[in-house]
N, C-alpha and C. Protein backbone atom coordinates (compact mmCIF):
# COMPACT_ATOMS: atom_id res chain seq x y z
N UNK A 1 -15.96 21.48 -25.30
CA UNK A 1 -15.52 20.13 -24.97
C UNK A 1 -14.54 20.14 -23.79
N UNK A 2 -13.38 21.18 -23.81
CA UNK A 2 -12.72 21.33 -22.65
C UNK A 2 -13.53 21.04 -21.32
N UNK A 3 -14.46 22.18 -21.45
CA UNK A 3 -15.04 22.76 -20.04
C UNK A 3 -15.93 21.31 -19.58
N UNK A 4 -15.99 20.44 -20.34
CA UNK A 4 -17.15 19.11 -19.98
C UNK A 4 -15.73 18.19 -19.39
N UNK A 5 -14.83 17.63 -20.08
CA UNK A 5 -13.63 17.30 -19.64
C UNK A 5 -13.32 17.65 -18.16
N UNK A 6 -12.76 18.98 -18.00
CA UNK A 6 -12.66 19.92 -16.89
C UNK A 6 -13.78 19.89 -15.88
N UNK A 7 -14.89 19.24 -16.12
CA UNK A 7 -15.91 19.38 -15.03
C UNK A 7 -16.40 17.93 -14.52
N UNK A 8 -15.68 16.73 -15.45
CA UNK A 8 -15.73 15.84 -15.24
C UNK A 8 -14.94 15.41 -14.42
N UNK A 9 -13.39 16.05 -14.69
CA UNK A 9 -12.13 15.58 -13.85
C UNK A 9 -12.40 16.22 -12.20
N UNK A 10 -13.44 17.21 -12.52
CA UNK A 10 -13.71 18.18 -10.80
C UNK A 10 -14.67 17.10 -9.84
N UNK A 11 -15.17 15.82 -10.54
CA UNK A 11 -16.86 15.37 -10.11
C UNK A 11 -15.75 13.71 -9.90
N UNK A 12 -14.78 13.39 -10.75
CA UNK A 12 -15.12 12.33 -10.35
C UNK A 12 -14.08 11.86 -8.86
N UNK A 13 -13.09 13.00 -8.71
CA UNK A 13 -12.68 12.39 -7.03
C UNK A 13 -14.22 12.83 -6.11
N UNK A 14 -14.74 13.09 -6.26
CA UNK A 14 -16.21 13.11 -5.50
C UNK A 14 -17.13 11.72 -5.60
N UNK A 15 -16.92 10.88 -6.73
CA UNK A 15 -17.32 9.58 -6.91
C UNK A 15 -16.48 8.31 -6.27
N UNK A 16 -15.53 8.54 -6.59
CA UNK A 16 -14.03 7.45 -6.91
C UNK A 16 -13.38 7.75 -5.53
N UNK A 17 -12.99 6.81 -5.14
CA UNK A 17 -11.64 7.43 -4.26
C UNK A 17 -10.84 7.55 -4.30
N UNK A 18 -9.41 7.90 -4.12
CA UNK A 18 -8.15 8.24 -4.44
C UNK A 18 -7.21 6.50 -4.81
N UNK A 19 -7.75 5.67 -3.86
CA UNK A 19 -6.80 4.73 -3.80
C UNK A 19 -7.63 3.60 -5.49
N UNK A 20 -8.72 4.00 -5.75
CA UNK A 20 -9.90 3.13 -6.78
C UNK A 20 -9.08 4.24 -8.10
N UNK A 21 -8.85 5.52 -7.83
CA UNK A 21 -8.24 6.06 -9.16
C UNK A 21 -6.70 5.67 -9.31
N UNK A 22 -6.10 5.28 -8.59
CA UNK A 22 -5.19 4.75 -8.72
C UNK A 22 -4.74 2.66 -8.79
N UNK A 23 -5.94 2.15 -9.25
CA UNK A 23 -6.20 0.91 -9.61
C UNK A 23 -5.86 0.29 -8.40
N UNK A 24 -6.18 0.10 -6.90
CA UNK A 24 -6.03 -0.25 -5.48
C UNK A 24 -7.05 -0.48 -5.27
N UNK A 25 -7.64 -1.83 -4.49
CA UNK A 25 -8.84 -1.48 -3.62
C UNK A 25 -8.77 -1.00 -2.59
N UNK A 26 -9.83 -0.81 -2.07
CA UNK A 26 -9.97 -0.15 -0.56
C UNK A 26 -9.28 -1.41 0.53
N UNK A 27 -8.47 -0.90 1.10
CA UNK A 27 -7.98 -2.15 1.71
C UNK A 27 -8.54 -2.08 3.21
N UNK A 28 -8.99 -2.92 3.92
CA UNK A 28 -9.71 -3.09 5.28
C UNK A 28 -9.07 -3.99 6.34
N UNK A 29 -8.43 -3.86 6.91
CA UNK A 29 -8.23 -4.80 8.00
C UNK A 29 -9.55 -4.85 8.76
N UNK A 30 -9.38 -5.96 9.75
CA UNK A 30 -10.17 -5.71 10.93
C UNK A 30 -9.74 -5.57 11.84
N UNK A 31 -8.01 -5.42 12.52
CA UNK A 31 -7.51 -5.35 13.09
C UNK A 31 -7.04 -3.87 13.32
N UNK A 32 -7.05 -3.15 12.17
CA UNK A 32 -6.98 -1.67 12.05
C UNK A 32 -7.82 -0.81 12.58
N UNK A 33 -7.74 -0.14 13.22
CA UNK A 33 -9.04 0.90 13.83
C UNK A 33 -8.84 2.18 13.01
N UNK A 34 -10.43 2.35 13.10
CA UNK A 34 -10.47 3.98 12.25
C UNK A 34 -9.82 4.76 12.59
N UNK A 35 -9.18 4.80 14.29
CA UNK A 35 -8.35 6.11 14.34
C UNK A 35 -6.71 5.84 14.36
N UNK A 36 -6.61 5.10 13.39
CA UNK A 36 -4.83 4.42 13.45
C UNK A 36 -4.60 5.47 11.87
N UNK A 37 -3.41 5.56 11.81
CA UNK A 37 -2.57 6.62 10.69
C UNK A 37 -2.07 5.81 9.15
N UNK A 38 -2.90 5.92 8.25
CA UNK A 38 -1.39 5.29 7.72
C UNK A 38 -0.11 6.24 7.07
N UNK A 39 0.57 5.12 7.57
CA UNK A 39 1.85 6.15 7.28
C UNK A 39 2.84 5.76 5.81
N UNK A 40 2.52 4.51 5.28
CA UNK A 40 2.87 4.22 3.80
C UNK A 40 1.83 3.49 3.32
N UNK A 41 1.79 3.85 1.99
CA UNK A 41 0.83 2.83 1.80
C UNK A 41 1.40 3.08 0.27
N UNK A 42 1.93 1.67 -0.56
CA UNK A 42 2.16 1.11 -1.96
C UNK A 42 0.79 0.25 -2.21
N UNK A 43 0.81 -0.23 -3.54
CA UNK A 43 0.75 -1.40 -3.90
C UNK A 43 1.10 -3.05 -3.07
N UNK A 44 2.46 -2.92 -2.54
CA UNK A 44 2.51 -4.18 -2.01
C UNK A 44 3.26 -4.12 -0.53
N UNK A 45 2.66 -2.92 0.03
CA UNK A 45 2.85 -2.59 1.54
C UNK A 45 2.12 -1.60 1.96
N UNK A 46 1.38 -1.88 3.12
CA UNK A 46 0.97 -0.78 3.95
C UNK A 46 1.27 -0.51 5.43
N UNK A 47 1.72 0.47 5.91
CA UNK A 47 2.66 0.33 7.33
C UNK A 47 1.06 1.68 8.29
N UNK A 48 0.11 0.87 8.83
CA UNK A 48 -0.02 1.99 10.09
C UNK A 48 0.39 2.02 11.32
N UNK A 49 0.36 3.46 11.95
CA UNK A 49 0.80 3.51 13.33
C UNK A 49 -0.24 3.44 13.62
N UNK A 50 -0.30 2.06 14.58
CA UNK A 50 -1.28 1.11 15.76
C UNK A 50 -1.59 1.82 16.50
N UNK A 51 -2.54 2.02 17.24
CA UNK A 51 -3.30 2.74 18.19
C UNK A 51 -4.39 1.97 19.06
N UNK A 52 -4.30 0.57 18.41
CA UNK A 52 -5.02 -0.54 19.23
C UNK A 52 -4.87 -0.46 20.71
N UNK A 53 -5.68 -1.31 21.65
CA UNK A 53 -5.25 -1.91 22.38
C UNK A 53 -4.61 -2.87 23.04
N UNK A 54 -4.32 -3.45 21.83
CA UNK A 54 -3.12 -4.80 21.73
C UNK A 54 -2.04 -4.08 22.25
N UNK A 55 -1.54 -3.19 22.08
CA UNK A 55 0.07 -3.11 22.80
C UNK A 55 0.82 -2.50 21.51
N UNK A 56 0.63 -2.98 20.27
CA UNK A 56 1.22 -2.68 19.26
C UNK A 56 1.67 -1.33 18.73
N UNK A 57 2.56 -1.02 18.18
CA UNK A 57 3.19 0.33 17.73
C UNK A 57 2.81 0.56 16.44
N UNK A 58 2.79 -0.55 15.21
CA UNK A 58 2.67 -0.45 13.98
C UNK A 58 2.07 -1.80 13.53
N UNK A 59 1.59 -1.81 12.84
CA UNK A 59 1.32 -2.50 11.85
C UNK A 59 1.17 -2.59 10.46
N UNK A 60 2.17 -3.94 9.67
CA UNK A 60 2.53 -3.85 8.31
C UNK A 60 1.82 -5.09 7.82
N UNK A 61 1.32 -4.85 6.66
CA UNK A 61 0.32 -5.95 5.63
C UNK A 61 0.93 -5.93 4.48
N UNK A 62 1.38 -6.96 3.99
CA UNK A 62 1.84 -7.48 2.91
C UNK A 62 1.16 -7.45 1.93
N UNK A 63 0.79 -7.12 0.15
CA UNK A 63 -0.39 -7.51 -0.30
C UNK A 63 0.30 -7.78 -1.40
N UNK A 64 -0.54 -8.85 -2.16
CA UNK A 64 -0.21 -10.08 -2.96
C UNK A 64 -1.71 -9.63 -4.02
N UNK A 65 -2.06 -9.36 -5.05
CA UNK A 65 -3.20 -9.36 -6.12
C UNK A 65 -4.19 -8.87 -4.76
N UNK A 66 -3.88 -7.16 -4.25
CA UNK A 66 -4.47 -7.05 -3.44
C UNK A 66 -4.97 -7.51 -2.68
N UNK A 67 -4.75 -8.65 -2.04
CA UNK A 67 -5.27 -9.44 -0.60
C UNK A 67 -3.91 -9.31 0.36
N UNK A 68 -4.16 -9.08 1.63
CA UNK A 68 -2.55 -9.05 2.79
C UNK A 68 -2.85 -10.85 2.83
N UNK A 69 -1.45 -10.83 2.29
CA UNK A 69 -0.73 -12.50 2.71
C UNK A 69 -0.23 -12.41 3.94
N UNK A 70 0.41 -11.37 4.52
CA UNK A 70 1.33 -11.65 5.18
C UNK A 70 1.12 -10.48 6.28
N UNK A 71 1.30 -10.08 7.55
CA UNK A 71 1.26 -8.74 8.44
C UNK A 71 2.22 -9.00 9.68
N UNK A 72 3.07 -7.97 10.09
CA UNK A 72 3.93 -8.10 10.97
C UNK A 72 3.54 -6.91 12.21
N UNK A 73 3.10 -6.99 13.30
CA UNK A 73 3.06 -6.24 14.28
C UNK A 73 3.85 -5.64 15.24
N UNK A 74 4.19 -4.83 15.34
CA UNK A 74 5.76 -4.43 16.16
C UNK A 74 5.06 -3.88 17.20
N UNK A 75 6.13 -4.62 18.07
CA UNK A 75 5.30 -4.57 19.63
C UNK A 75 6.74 -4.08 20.43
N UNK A 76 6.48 -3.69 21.59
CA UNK A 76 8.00 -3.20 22.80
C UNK A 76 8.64 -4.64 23.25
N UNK A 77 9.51 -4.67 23.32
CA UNK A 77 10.67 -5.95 23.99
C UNK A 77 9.40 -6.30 25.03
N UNK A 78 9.06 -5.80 25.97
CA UNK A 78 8.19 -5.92 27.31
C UNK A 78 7.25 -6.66 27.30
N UNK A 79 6.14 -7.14 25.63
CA UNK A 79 5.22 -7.51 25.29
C UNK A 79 5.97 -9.16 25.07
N UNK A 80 7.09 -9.56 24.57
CA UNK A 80 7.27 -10.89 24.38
C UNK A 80 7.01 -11.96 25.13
N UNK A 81 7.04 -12.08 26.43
CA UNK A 81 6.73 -12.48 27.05
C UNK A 81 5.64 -12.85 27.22
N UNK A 82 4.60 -11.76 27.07
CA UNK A 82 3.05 -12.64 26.89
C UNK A 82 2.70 -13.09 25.54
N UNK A 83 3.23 -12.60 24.73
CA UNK A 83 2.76 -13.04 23.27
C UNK A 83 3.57 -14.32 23.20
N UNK A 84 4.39 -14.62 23.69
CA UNK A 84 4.73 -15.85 23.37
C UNK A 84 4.40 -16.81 24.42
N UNK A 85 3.25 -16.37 26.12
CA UNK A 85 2.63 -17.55 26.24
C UNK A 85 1.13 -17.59 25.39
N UNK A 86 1.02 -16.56 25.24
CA UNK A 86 -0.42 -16.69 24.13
C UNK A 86 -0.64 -17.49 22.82
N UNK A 87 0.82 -17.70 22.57
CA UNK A 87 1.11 -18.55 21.04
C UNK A 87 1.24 -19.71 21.53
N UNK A 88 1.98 -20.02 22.75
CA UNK A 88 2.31 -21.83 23.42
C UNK A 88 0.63 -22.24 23.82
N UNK A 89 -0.35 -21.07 24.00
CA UNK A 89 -1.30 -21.75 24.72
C UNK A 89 -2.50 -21.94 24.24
N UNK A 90 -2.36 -21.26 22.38
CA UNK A 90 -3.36 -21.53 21.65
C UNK A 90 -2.60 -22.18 19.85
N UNK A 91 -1.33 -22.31 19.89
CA UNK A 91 -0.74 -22.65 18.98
C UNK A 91 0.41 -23.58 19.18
N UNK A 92 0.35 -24.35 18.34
CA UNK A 92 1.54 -25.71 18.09
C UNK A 92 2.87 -24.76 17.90
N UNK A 93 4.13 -25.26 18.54
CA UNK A 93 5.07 -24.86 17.98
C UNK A 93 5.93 -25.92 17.16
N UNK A 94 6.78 -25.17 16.44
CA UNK A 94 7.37 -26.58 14.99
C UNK A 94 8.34 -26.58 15.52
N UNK A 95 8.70 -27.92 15.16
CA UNK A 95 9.69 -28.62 15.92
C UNK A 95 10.97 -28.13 14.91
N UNK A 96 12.19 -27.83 15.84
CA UNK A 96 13.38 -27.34 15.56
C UNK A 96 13.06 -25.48 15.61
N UNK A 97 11.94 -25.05 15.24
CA UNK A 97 12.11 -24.05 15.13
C UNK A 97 12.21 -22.92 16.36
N UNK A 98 12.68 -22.29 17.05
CA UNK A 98 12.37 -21.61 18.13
C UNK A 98 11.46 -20.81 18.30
N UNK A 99 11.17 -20.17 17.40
CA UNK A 99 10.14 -19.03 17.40
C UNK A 99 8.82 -18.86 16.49
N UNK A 100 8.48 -20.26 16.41
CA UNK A 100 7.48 -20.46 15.19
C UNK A 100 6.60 -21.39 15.59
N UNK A 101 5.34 -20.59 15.36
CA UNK A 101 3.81 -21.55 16.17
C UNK A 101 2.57 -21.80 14.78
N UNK A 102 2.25 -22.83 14.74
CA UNK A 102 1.07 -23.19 13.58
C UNK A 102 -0.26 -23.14 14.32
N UNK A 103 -1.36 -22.58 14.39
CA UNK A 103 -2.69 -22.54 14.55
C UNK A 103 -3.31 -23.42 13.53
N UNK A 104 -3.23 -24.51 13.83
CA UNK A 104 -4.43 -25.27 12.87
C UNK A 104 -5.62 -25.27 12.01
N UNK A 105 -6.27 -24.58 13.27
CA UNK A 105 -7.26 -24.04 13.27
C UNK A 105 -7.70 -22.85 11.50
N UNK A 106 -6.69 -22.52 12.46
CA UNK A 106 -7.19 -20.78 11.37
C UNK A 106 -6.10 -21.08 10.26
N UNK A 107 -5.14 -22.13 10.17
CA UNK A 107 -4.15 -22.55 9.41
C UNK A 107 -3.30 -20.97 9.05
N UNK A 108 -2.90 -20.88 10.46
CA UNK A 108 -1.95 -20.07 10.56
C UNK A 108 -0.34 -20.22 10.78
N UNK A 109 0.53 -19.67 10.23
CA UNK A 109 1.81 -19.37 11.03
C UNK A 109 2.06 -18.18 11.93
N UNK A 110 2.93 -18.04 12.88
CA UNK A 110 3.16 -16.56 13.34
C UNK A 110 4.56 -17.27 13.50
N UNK A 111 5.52 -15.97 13.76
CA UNK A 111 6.94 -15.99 13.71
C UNK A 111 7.16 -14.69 14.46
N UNK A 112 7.98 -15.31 15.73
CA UNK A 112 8.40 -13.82 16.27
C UNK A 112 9.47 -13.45 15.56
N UNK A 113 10.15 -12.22 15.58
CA UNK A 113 11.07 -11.51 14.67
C UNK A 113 11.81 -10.82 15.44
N UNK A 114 13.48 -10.75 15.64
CA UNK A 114 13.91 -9.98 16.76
C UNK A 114 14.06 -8.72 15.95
N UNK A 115 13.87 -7.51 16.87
CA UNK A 115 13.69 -6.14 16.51
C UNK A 115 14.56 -5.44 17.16
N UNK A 116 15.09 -3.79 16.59
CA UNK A 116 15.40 -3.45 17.40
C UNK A 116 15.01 -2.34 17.88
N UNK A 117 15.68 -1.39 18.80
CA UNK A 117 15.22 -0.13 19.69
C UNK A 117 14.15 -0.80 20.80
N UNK A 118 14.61 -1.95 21.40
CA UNK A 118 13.61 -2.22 22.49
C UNK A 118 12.42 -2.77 21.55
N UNK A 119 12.15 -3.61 20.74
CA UNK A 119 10.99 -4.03 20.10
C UNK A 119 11.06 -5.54 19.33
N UNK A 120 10.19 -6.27 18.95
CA UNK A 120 10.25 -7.41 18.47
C UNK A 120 8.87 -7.17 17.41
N UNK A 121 8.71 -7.90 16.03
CA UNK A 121 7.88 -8.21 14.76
C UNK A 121 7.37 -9.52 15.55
N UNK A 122 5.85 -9.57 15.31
CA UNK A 122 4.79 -10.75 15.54
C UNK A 122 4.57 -10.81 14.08
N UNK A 123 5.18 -11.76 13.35
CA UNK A 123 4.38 -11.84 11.79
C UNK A 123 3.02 -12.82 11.71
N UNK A 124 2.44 -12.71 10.85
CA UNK A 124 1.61 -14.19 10.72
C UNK A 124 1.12 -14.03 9.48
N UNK A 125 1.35 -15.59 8.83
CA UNK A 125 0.99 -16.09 7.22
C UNK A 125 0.27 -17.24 7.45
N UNK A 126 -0.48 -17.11 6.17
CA UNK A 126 -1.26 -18.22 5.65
C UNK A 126 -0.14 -19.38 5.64
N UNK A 127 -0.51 -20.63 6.34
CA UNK A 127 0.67 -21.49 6.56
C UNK A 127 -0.04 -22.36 5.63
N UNK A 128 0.62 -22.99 5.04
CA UNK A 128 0.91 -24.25 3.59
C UNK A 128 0.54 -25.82 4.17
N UNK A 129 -0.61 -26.10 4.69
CA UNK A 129 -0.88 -27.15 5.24
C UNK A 129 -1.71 -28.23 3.94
């Protein structure tokens, strides 16, 4: 009985994957590329180092009953500037707020985030419309 036990526990990371034996789904961005790192990954955070062509350094996904609610992109001080005409020129900004744009559309928020070591957070959430 051991040795069936013992040959079962050898077969099933060959079935299962590490993150499915540990009750996780496979989590997928589409924004993630196959050759980006991750470098944490919980239950209710995953942080990779970005390798996109966006500009980005990292990227963090929030997850809520396994779905990302929430993802913050950390980009160099140098990048603000265009990301924030890219947000004036496809997104509403809210009134009073300085740094906060609604996409209608995709019923988005994004929020820039001041950072530091030369860097700034691009977040964006499901906005409450």
């Amino acid at each position: 009985m051991k040795k069936i036990i013992l040959l079962l526990l050898f077969m099933l990371p060959l079935a299962v994957s590490a993150q499915e034996l540990l009750g996780k789904k496979k989590k997928y961005i589409d924004s993630v590329k196959s050759n980006s790192d991750i470098i944490i990954d919980t239950p209710e955070m995953t942080i990779w180092n970005n390798r996109t062509l966006d500009g980005a350094k990292y990227l963090i996904c929030y997850f809520q009953d396994e779905k990302c609610y929430k993802s913050v992109s950390i980009f160099p001080a140098d990048k603000l500037a265009h990301w924030e005409k890219i947000l004036d020129n496809n997104c509403m900004r809210v009134k009073g707020q300085d740094k906060l744009w609604i996409d209608q559309k995709r019923k988005m928020m994004f929020k820039i985030l001041p950072g530091e070591n030369g860097t700034f957070g691009l977040e964006s959430t499901k906005s409450n419309e």
